[in-house]
C-alpha atoms as a PDB file:
ATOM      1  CA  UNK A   1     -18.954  18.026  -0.698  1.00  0.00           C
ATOM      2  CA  UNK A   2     -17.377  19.136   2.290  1.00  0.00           C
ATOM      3  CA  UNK A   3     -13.617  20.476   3.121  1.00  0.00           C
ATOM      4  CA  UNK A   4     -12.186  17.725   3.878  1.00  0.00           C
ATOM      5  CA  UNK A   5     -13.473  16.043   0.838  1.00  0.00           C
ATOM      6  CA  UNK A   6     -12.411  18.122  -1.645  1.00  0.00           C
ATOM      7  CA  UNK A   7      -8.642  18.471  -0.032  1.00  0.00           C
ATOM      8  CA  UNK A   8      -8.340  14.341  -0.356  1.00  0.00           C
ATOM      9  CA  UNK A   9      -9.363  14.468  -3.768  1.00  0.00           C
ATOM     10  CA  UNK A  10      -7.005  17.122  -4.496  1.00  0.00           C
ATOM     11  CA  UNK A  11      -4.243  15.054  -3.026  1.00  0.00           C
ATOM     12  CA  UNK A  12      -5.014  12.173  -5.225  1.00  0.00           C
ATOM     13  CA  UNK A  13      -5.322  13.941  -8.061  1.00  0.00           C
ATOM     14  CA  UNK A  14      -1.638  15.154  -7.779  1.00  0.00           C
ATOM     15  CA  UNK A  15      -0.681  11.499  -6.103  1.00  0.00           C
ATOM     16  CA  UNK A  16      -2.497   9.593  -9.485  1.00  0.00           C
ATOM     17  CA  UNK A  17       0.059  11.493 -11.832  1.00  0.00           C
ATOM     18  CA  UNK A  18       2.953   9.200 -10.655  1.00  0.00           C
ATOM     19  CA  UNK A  19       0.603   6.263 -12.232  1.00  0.00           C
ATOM     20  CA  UNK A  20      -0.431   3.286 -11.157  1.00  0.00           C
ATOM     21  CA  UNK A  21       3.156   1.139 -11.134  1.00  0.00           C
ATOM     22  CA  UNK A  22       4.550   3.994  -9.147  1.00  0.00           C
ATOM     23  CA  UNK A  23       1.768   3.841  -6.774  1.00  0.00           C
ATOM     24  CA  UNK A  24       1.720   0.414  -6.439  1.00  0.00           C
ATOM     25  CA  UNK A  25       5.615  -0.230  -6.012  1.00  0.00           C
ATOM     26  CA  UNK A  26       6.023   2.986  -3.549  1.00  0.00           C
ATOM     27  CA  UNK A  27       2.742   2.669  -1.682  1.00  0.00           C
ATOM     28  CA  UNK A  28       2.181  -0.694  -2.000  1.00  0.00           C
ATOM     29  CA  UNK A  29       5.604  -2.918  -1.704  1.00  0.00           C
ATOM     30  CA  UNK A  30       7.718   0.041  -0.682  1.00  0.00           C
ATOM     31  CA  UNK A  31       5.305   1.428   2.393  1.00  0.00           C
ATOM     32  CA  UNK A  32       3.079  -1.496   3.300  1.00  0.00           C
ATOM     33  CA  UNK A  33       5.410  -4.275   2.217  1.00  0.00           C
ATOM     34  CA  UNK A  34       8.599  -3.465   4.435  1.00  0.00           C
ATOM     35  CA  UNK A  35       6.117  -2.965   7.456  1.00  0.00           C
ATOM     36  CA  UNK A  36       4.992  -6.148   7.423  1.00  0.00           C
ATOM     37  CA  UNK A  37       8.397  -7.289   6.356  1.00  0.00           C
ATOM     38  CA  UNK A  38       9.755  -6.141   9.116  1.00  0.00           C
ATOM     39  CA  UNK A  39       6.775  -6.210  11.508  1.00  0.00           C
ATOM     40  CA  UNK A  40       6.357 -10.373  10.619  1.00  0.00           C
ATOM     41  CA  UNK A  41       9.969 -10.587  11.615  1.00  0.00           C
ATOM     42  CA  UNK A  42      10.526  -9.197  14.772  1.00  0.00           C
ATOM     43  CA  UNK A  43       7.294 -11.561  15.844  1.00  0.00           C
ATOM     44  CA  UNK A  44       9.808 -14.328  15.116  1.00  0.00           C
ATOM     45  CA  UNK A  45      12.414 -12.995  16.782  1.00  0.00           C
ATOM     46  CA  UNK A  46      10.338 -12.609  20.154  1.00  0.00           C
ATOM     47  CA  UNK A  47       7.739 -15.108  19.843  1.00  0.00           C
ATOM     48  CA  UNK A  48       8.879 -17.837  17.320  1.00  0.00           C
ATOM     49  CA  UNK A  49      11.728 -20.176  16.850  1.00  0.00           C
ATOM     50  CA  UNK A  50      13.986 -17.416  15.549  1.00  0.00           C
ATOM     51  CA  UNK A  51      14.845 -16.283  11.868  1.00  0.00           C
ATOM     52  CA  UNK A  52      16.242 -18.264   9.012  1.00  0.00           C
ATOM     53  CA  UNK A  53      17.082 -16.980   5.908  1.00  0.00           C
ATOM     54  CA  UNK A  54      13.952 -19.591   4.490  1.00  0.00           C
ATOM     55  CA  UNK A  55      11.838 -17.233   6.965  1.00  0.00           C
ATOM     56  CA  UNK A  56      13.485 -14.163   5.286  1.00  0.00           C
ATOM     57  CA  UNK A  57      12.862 -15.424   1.891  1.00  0.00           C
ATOM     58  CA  UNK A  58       9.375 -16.532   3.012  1.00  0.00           C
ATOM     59  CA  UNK A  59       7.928 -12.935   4.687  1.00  0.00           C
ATOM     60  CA  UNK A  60       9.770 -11.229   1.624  1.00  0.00           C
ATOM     61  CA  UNK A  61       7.837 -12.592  -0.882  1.00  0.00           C
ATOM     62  CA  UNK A  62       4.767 -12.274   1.141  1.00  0.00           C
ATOM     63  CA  UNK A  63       5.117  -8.818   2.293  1.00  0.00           C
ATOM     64  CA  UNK A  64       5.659  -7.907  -1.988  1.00  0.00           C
ATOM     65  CA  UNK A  65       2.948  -9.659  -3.173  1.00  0.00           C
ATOM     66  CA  UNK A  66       0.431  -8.603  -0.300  1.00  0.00           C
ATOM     67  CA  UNK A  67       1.897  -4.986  -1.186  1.00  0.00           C
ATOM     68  CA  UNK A  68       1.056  -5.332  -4.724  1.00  0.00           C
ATOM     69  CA  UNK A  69      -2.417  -6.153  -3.831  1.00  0.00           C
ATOM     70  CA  UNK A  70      -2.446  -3.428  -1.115  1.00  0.00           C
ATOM     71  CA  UNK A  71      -1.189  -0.603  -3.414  1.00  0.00           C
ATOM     72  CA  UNK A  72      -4.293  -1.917  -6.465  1.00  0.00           C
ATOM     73  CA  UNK A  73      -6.980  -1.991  -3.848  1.00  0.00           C
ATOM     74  CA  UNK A  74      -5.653   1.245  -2.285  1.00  0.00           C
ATOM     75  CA  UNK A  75      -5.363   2.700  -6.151  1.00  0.00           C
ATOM     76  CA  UNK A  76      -8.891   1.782  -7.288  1.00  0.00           C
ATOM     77  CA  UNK A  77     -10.571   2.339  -4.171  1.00  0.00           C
ATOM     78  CA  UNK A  78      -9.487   5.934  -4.833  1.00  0.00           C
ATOM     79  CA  UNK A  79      -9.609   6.856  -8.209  1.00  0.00           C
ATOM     80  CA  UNK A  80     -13.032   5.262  -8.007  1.00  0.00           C
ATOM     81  CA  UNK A  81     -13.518   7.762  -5.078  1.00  0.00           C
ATOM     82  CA  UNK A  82     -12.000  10.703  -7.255  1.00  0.00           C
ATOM     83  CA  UNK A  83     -14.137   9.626 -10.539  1.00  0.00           C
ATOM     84  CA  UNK A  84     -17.266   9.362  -8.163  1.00  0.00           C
ATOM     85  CA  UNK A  85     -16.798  13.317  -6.802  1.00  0.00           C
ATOM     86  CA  UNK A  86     -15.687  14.502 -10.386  1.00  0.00           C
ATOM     87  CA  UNK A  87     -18.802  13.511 -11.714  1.00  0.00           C
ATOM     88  CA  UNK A  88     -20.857  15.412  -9.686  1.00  0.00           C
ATOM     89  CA  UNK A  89     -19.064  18.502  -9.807  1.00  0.00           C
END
């Protein structure tokens, strides 16, 4: 396993002792979920017919439920990562 290797799996192991709800609701809803959020809305402002506060409710409950799934996929893609090179070693 090379350097760089074994310095991302010691970041998640220190990262995976906040748990997975942690993870999920800082990486996922908290990180990814106000980007879009905010990303989604700004395309309204400058390319659609403006913002309403249906919009608003609209990209908010797509930008927390997309950053639920974002944080789970990011979470098991790597602890399945982390699991895979603490096998071997």
């Amino acid at each position: 396993m090379n350097e760089r290797q074994k310095l991302l799996n010691e970041r998640w192991r220190q990262t995976r002792e906040m748990g997975k709800m942690k993870y999920v609701a800082y990486f996922g809803v908290l990180a990814y979920g106000l980007i879009f959020f905010l990303f989604s809305l700004m395309m309204d402002v400058f390319f659609g017919e403006g913002i309403t506060s249906a919009i608003i409710f609209e990209k908010a409950m797509i930008a927390v439920i997309g950053g639920i799934f974002f944080g789970l996929i990011t979470w098991w893609i790597n602890e399945r990562r982390y699991q895979k090179y603490n096998q071997g070693h």
